[in-house]
PDB file of N, CA and C in Angstrom:
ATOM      1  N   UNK A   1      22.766 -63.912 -20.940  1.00  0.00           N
ATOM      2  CA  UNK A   1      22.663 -62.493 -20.642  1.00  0.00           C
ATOM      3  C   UNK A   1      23.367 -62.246 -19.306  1.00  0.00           C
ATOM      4  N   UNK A   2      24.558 -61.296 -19.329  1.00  0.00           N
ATOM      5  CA  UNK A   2      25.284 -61.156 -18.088  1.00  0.00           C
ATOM      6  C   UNK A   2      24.073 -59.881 -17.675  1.00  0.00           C
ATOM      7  N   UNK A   3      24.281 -60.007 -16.036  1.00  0.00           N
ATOM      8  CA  UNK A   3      23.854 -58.306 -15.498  1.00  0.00           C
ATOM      9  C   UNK A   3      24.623 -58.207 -14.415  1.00  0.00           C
ATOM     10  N   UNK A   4      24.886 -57.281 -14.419  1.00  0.00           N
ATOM     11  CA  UNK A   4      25.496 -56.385 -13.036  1.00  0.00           C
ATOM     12  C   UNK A   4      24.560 -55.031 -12.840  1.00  0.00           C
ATOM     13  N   UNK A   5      24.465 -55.348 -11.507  1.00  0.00           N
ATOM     14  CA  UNK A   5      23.772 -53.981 -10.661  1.00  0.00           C
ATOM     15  C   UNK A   5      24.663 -53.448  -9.977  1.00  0.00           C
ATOM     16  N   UNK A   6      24.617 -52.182  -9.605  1.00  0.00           N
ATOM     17  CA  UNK A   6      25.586 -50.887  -9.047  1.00  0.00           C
ATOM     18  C   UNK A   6      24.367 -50.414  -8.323  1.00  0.00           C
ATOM     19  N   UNK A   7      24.823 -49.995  -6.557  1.00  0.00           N
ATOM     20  CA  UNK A   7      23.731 -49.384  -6.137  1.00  0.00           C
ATOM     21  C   UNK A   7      24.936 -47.943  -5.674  1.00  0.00           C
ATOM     22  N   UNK A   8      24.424 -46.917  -5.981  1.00  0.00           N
ATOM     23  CA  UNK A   8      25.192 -45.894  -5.494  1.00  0.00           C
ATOM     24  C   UNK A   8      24.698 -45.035  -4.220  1.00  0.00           C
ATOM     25  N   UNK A   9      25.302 -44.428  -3.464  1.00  0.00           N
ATOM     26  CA  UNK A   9      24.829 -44.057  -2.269  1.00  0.00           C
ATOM     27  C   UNK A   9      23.379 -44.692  -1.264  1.00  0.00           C
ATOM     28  N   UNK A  10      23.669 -46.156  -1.127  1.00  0.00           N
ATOM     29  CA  UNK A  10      22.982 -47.039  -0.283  1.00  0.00           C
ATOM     30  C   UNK A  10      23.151 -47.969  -0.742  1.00  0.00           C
ATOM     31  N   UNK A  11      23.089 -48.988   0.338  1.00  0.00           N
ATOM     32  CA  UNK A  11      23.591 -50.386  -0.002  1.00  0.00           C
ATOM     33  C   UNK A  11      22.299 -51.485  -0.331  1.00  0.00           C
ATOM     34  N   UNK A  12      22.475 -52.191  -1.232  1.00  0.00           N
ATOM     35  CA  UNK A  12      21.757 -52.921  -2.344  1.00  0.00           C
ATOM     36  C   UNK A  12      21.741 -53.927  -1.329  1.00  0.00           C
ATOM     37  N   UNK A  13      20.231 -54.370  -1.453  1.00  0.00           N
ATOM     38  CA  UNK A  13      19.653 -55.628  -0.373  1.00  0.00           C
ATOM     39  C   UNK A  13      19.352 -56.269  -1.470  1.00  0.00           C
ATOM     40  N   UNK A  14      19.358 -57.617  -0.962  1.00  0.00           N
ATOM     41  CA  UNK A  14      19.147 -58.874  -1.595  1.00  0.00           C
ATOM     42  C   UNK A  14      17.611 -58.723  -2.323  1.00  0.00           C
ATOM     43  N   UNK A  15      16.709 -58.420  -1.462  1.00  0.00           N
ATOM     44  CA  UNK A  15      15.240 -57.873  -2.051  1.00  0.00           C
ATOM     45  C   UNK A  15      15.509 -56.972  -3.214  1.00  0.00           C
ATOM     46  N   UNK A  16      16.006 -55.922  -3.172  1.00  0.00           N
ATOM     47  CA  UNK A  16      16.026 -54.963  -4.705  1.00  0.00           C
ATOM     48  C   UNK A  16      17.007 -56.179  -5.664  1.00  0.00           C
ATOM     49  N   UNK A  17      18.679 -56.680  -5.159  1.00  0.00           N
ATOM     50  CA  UNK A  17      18.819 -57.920  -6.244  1.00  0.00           C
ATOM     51  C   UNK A  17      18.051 -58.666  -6.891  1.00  0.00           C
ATOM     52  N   UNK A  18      17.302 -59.009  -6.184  1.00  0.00           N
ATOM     53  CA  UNK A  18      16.130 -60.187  -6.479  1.00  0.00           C
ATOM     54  C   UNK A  18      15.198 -59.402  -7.167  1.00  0.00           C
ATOM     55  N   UNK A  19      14.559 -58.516  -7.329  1.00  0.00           N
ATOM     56  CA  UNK A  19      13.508 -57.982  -7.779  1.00  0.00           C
ATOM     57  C   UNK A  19      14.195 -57.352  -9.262  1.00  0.00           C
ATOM     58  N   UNK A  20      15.457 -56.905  -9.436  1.00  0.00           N
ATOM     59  CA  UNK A  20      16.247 -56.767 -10.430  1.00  0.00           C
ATOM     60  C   UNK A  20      16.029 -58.069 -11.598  1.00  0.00           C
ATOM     61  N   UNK A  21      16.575 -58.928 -11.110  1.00  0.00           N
ATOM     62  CA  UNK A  21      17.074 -60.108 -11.808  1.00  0.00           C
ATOM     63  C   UNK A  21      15.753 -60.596 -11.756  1.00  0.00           C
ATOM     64  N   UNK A  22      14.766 -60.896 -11.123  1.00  0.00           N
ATOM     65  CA  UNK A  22      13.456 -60.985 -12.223  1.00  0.00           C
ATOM     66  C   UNK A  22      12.847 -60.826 -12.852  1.00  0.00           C
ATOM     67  N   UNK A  23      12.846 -59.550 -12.626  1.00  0.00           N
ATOM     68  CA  UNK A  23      12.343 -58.836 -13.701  1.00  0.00           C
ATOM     69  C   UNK A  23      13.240 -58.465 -14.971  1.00  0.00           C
ATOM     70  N   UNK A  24      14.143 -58.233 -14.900  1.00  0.00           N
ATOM     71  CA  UNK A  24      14.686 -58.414 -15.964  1.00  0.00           C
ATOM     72  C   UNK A  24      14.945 -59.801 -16.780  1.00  0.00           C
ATOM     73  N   UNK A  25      14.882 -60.686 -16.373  1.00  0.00           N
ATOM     74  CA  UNK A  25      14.894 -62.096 -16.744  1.00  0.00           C
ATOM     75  C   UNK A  25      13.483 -62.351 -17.305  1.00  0.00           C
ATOM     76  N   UNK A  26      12.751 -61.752 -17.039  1.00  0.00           N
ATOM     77  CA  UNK A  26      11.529 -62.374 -17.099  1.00  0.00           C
ATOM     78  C   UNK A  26      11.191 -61.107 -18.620  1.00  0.00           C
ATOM     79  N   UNK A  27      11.177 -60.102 -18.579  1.00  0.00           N
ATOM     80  CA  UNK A  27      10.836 -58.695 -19.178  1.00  0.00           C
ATOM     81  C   UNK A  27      12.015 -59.383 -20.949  1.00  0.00           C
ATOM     82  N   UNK A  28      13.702 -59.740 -20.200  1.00  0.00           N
ATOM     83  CA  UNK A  28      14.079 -59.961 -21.802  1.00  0.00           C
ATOM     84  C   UNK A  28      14.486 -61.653 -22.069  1.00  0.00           C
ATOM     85  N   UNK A  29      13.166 -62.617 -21.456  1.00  0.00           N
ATOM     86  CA  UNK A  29      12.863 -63.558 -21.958  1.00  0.00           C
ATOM     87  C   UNK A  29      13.217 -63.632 -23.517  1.00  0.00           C
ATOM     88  N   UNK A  30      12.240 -62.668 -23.877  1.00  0.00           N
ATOM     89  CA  UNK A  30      12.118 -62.965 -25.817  1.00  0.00           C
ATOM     90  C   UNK A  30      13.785 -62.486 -26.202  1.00  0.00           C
ATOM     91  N   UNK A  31      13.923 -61.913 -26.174  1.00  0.00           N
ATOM     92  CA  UNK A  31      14.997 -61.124 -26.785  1.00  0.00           C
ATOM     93  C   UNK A  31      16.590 -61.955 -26.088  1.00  0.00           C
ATOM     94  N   UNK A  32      16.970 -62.733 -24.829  1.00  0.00           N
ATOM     95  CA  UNK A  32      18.118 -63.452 -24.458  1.00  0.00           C
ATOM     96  C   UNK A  32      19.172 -63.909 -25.766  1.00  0.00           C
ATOM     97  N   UNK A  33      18.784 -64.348 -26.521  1.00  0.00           N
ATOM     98  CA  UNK A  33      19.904 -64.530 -27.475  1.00  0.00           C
ATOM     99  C   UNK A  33      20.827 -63.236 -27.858  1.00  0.00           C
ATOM    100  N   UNK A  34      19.986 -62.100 -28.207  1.00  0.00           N
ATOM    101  CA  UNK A  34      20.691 -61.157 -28.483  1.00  0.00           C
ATOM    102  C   UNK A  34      20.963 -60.013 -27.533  1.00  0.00           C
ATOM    103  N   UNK A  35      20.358 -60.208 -26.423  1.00  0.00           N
ATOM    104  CA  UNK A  35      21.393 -59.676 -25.549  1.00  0.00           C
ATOM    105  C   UNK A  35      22.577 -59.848 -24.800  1.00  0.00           C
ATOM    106  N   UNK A  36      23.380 -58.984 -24.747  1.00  0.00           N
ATOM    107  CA  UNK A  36      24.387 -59.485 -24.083  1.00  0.00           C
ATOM    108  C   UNK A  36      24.756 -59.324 -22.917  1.00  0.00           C
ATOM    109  N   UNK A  37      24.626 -57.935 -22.427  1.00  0.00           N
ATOM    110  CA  UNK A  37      24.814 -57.523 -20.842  1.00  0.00           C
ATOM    111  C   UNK A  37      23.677 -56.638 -20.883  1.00  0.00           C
ATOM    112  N   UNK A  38      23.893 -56.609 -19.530  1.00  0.00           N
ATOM    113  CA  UNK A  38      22.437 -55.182 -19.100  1.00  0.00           C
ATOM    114  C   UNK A  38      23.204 -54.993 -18.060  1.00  0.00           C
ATOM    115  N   UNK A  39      23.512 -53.744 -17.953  1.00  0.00           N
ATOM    116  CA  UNK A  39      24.052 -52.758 -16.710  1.00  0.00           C
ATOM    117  C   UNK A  39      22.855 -52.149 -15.862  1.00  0.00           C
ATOM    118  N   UNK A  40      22.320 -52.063 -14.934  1.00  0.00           N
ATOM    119  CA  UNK A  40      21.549 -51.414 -13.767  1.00  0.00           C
ATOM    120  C   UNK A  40      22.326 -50.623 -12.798  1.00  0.00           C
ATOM    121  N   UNK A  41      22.061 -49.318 -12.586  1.00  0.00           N
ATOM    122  CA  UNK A  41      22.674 -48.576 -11.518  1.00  0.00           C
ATOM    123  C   UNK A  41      21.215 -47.969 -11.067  1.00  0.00           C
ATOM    124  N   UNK A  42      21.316 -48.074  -9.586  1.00  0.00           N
ATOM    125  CA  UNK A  42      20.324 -47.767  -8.782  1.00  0.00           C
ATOM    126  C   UNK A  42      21.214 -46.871  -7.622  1.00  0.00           C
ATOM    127  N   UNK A  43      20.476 -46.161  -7.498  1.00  0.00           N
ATOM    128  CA  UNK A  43      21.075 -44.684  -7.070  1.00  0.00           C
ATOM    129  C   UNK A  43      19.696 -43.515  -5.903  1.00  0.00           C
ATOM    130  N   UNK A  44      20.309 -43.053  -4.796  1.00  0.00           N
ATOM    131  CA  UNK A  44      19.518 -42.125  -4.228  1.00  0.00           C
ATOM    132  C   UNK A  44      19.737 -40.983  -3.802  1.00  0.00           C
ATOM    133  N   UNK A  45      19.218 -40.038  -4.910  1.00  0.00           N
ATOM    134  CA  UNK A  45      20.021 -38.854  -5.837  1.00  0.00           C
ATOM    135  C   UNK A  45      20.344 -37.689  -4.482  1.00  0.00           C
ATOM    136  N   UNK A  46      18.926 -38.082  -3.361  1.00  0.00           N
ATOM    137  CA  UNK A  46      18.845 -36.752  -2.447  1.00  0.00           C
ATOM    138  C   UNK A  46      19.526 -37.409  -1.011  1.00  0.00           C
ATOM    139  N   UNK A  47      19.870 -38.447  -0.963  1.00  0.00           N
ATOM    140  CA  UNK A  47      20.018 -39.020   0.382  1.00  0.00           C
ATOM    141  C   UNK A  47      18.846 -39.726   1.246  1.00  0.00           C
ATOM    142  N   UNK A  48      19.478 -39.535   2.213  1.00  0.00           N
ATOM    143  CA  UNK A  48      18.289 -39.715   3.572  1.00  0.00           C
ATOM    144  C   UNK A  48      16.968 -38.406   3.466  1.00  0.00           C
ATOM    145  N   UNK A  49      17.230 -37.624   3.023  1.00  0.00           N
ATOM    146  CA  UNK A  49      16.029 -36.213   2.996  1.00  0.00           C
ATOM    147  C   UNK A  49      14.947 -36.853   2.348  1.00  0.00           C
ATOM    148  N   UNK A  50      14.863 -37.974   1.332  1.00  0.00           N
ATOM    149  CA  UNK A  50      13.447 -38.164   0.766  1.00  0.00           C
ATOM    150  C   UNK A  50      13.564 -37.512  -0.180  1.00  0.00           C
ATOM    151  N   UNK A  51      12.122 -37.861  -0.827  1.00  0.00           N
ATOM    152  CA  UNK A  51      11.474 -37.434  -1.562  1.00  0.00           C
ATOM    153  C   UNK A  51      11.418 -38.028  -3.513  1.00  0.00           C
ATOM    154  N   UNK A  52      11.164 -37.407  -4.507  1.00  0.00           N
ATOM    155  CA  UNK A  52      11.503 -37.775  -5.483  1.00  0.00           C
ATOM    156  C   UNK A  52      12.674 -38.166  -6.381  1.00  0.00           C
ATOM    157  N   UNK A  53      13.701 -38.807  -5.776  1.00  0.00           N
ATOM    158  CA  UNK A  53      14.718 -39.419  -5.873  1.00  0.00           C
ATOM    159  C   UNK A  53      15.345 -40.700  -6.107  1.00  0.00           C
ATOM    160  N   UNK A  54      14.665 -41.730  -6.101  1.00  0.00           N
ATOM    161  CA  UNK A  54      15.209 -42.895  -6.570  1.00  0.00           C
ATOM    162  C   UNK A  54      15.575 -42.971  -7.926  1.00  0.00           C
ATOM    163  N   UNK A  55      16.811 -43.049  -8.331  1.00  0.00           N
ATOM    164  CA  UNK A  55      16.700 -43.326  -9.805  1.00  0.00           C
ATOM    165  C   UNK A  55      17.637 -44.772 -10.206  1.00  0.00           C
ATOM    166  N   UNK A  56      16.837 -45.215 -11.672  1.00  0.00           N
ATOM    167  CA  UNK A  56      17.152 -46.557 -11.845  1.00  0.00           C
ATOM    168  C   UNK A  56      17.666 -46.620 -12.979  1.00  0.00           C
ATOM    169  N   UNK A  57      19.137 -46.634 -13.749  1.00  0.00           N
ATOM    170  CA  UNK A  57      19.247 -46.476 -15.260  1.00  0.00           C
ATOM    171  C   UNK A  57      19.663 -47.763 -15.711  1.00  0.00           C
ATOM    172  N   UNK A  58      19.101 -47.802 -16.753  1.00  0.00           N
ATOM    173  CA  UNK A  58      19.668 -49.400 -17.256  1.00  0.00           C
ATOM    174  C   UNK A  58      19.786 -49.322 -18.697  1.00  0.00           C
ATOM    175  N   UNK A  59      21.180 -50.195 -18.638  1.00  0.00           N
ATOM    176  CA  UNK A  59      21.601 -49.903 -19.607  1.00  0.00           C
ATOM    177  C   UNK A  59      22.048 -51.399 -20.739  1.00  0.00           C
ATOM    178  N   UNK A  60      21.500 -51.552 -22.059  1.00  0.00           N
ATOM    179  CA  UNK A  60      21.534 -52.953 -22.415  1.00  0.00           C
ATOM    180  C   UNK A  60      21.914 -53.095 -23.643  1.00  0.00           C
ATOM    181  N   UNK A  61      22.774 -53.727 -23.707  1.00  0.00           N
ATOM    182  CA  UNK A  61      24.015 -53.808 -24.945  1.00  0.00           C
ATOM    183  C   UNK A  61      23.697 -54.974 -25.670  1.00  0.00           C
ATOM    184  N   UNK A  62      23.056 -54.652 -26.785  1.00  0.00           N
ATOM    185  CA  UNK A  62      22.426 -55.612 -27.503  1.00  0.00           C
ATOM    186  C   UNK A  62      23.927 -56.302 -29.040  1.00  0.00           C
ATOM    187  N   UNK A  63      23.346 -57.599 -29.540  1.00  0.00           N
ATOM    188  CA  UNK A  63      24.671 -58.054 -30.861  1.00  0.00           C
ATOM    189  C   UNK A  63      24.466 -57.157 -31.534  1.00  0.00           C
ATOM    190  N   UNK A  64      24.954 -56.198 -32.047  1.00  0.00           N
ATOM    191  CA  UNK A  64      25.179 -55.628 -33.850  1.00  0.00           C
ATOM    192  C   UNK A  64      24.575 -54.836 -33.789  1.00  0.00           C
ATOM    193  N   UNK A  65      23.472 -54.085 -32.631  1.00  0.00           N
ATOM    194  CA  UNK A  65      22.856 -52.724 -32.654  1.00  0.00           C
ATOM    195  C   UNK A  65      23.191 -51.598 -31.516  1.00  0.00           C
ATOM    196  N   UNK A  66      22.775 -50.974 -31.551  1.00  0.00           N
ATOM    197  CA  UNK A  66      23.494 -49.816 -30.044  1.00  0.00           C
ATOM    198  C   UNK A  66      22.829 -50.341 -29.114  1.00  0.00           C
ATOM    199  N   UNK A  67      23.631 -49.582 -28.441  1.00  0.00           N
ATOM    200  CA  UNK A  67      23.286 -49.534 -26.493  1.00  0.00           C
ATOM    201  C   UNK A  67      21.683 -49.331 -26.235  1.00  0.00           C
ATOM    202  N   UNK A  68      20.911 -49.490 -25.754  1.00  0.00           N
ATOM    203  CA  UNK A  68      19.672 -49.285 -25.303  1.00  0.00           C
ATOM    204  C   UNK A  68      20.179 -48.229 -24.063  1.00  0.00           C
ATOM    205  N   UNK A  69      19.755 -47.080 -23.528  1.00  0.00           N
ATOM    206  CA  UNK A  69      19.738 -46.492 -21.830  1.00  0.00           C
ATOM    207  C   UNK A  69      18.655 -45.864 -21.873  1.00  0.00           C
ATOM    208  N   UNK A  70      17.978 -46.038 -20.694  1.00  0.00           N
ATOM    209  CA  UNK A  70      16.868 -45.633 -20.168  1.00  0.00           C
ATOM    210  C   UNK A  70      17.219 -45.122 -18.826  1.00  0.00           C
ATOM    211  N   UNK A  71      16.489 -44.025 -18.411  1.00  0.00           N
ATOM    212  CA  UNK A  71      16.575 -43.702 -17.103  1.00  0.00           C
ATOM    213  C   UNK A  71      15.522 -43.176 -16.746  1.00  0.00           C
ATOM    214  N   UNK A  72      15.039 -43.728 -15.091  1.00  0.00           N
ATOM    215  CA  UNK A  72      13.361 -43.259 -14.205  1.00  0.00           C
ATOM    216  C   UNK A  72      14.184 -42.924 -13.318  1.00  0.00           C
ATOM    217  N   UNK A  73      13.298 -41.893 -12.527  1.00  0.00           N
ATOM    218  CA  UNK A  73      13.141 -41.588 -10.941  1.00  0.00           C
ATOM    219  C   UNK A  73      12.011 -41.499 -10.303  1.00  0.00           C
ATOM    220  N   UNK A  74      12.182 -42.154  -9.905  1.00  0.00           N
ATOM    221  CA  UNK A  74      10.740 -42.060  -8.924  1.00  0.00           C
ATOM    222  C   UNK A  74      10.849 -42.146  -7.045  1.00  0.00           C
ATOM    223  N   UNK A  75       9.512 -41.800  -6.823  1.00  0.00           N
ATOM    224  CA  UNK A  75       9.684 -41.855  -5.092  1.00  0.00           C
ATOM    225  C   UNK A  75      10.125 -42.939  -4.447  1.00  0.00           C
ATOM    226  N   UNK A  76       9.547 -44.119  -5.141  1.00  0.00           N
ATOM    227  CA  UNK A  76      10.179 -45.985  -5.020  1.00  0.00           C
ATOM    228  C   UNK A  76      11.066 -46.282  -5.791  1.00  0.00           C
ATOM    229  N   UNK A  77      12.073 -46.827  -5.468  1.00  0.00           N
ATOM    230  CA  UNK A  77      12.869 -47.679  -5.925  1.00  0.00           C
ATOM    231  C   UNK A  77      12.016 -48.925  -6.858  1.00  0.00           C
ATOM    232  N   UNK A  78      11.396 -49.475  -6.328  1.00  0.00           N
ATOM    233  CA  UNK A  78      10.478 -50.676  -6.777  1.00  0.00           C
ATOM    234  C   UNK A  78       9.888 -49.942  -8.039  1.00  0.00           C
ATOM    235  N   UNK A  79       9.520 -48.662  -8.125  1.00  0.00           N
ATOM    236  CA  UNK A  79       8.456 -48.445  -9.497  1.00  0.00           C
ATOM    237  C   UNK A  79       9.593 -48.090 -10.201  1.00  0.00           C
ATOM    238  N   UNK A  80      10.652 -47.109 -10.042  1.00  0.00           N
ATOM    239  CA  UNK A  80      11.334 -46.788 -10.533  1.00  0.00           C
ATOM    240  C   UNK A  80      12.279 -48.148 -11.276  1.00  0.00           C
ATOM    241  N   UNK A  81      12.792 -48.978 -10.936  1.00  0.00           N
ATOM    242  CA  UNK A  81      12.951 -49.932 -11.814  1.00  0.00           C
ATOM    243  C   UNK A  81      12.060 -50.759 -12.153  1.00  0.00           C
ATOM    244  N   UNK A  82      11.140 -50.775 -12.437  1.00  0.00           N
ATOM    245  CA  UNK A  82       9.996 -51.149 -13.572  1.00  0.00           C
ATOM    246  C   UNK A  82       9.784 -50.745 -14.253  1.00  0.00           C
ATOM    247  N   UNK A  83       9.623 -49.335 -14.375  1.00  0.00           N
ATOM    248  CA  UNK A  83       9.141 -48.685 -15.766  1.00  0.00           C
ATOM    249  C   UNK A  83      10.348 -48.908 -16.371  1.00  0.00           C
ATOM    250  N   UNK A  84      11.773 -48.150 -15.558  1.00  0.00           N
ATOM    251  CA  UNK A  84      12.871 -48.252 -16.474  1.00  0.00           C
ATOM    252  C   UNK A  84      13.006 -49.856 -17.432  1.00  0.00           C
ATOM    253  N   UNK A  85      12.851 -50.505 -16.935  1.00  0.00           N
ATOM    254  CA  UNK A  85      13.007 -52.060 -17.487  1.00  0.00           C
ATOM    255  C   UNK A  85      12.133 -52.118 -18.376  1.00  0.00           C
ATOM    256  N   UNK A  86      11.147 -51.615 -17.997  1.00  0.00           N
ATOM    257  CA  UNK A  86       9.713 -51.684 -18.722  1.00  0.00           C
ATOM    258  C   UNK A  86      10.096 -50.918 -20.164  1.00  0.00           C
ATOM    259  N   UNK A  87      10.194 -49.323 -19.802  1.00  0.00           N
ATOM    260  CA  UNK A  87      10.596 -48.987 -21.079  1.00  0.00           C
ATOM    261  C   UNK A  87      11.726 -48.884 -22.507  1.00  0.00           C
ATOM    262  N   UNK A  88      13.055 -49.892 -21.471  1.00  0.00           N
ATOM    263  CA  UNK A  88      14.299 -50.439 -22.114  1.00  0.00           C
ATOM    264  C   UNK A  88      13.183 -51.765 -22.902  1.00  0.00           C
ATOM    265  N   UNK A  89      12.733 -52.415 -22.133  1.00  0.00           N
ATOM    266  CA  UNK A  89      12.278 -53.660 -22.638  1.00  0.00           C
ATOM    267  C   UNK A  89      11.459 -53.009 -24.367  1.00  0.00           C
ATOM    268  N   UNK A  90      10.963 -52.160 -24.247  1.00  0.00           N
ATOM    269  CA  UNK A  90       9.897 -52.038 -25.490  1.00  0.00           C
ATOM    270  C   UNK A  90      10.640 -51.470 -26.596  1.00  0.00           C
ATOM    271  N   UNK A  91      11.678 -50.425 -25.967  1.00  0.00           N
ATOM    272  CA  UNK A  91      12.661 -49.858 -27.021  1.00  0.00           C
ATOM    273  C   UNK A  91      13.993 -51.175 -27.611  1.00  0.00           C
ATOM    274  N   UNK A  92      14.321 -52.066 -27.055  1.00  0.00           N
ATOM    275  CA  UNK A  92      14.652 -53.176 -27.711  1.00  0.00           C
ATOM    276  C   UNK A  92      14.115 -53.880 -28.390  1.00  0.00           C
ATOM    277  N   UNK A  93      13.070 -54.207 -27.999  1.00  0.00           N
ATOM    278  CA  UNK A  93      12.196 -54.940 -29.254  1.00  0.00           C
ATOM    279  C   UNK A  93      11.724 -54.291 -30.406  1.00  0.00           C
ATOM    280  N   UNK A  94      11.723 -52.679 -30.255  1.00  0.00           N
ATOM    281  CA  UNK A  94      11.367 -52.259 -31.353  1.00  0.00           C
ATOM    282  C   UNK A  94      12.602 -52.171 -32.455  1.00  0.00           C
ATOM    283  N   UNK A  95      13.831 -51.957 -31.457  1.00  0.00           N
ATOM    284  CA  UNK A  95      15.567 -51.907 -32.014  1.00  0.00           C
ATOM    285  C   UNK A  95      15.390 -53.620 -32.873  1.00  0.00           C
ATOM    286  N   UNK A  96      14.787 -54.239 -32.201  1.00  0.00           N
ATOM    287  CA  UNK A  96      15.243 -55.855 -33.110  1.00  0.00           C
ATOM    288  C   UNK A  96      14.122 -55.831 -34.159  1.00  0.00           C
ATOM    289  N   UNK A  97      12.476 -55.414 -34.049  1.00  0.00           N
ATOM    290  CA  UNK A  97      12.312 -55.963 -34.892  1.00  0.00           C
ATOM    291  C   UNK A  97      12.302 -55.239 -36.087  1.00  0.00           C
ATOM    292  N   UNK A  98      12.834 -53.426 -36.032  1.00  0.00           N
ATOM    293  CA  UNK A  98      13.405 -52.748 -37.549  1.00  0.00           C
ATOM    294  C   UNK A  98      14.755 -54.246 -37.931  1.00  0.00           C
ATOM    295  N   UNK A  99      15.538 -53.997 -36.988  1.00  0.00           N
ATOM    296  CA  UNK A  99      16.641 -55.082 -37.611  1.00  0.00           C
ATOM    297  C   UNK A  99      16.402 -56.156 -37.949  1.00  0.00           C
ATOM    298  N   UNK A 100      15.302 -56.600 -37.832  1.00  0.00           N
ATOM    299  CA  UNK A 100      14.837 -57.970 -38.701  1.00  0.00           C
ATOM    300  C   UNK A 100      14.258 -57.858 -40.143  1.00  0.00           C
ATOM    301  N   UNK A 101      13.178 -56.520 -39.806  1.00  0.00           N
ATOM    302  CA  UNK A 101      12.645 -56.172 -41.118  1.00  0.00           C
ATOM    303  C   UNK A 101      13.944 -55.662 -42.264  1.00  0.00           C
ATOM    304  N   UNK A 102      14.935 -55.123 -41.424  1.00  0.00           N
ATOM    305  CA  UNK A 102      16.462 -55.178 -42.653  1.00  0.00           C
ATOM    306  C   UNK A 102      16.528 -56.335 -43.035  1.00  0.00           C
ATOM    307  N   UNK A 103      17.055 -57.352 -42.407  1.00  0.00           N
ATOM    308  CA  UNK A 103      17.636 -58.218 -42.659  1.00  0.00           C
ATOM    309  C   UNK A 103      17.304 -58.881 -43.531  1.00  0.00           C
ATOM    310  N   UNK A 104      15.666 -59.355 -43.634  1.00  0.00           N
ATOM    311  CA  UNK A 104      14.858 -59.645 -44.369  1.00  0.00           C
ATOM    312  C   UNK A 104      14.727 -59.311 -45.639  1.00  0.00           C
ATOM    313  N   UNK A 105      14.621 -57.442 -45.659  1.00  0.00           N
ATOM    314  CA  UNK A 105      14.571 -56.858 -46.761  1.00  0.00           C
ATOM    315  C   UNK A 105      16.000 -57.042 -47.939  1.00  0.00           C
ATOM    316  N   UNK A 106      17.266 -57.206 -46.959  1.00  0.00           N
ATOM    317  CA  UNK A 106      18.681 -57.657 -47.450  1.00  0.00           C
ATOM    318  C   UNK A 106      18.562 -58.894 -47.973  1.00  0.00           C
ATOM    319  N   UNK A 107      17.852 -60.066 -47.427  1.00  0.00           N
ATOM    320  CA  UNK A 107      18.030 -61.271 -47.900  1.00  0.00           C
ATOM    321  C   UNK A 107      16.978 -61.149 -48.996  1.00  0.00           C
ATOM    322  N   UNK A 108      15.931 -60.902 -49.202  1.00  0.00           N
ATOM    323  CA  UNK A 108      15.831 -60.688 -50.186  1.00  0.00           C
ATOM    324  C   UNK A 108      15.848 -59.954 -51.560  1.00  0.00           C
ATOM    325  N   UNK A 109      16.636 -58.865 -51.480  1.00  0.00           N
ATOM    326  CA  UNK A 109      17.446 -58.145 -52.477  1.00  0.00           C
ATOM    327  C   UNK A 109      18.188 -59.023 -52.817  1.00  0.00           C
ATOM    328  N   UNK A 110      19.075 -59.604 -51.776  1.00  0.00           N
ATOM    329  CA  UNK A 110      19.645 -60.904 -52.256  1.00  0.00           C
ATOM    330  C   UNK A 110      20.086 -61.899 -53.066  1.00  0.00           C
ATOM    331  N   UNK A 111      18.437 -62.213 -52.800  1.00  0.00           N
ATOM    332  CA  UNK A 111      17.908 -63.512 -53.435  1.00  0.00           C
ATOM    333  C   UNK A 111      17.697 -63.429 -54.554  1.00  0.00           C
ATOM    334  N   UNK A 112      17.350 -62.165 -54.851  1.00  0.00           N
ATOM    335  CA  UNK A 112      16.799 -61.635 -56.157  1.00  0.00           C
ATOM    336  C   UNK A 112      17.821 -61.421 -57.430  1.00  0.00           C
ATOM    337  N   UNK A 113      18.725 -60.855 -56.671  1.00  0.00           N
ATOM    338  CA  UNK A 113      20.149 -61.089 -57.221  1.00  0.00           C
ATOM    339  C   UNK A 113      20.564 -62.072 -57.959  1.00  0.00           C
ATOM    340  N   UNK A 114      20.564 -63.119 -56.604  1.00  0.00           N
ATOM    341  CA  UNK A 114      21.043 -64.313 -57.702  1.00  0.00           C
ATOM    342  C   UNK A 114      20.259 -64.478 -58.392  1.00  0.00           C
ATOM    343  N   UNK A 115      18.757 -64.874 -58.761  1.00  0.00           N
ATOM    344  CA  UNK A 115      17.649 -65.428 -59.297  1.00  0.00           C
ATOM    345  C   UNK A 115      18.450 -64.636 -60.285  1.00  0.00           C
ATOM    346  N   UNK A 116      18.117 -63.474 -60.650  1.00  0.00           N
ATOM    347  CA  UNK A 116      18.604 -62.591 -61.703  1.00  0.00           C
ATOM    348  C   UNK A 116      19.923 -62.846 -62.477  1.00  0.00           C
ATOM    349  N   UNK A 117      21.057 -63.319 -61.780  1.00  0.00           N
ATOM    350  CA  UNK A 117      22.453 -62.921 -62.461  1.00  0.00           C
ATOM    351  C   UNK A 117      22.939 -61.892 -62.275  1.00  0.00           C
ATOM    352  N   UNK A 118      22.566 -61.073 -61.230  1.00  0.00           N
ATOM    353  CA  UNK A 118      23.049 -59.730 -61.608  1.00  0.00           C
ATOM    354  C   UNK A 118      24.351 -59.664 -60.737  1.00  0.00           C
TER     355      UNK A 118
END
């Protein structure tokens, strides 16, 4: 699984790297085979003024199904990429396991096929 992070208007500390790449490592444990990249852009929409602005989009390009993107904002940076991860993480697994229940359902139409002759 490649990742690249993008921090836009402020510069990306080793602490938010690190907190990136664990959590995401850790969050698409199950799923690594079929992912392929995950894009993260972390961004601070209002500046220096504060307030409800951190936003975290991530974006994860799975084999043979679409793009996953999710996007949070929140007051932290830190929560704000968690949920986002958090809620990419659940919408992929739900993306793989319809595509398994295909696959399944294909192999055995399949199977049936041949058994049959048809």
């Amino acid at each position: 699984m490649q990742i690249d992070i993008q921090a836009r208007g402020f510069s990306l500390t080793e602490a938010l790297d690190n907190h990136v790449h664990n959590r995401l490592g850790f969050t698409f444990l199950h799923a690594s085979r079929r992912v392929n990249h995950v894009r993260v852009r972390l961004s601070d929409l209002n500046g220096p003024r504060g307030g409800v602005d951190k936003c975290c989009l991530v974006e994860v390009r799975l084999e043979g199904l679409p793009v996953v993107i999710v996007e949070d904002v929140q007051a932290n940076m830190y929560t704000a990429i968690d949920r986002a991860v958090g809620r990419a993480a659940r919408t992929v697994k739900r993306r793989l396991a319809l595509d398994s229940s295909r696959r399944r359902k294909v192999a055995i139409q399949h199977a049936h096929q041949l058994a049959t002759g048809q």
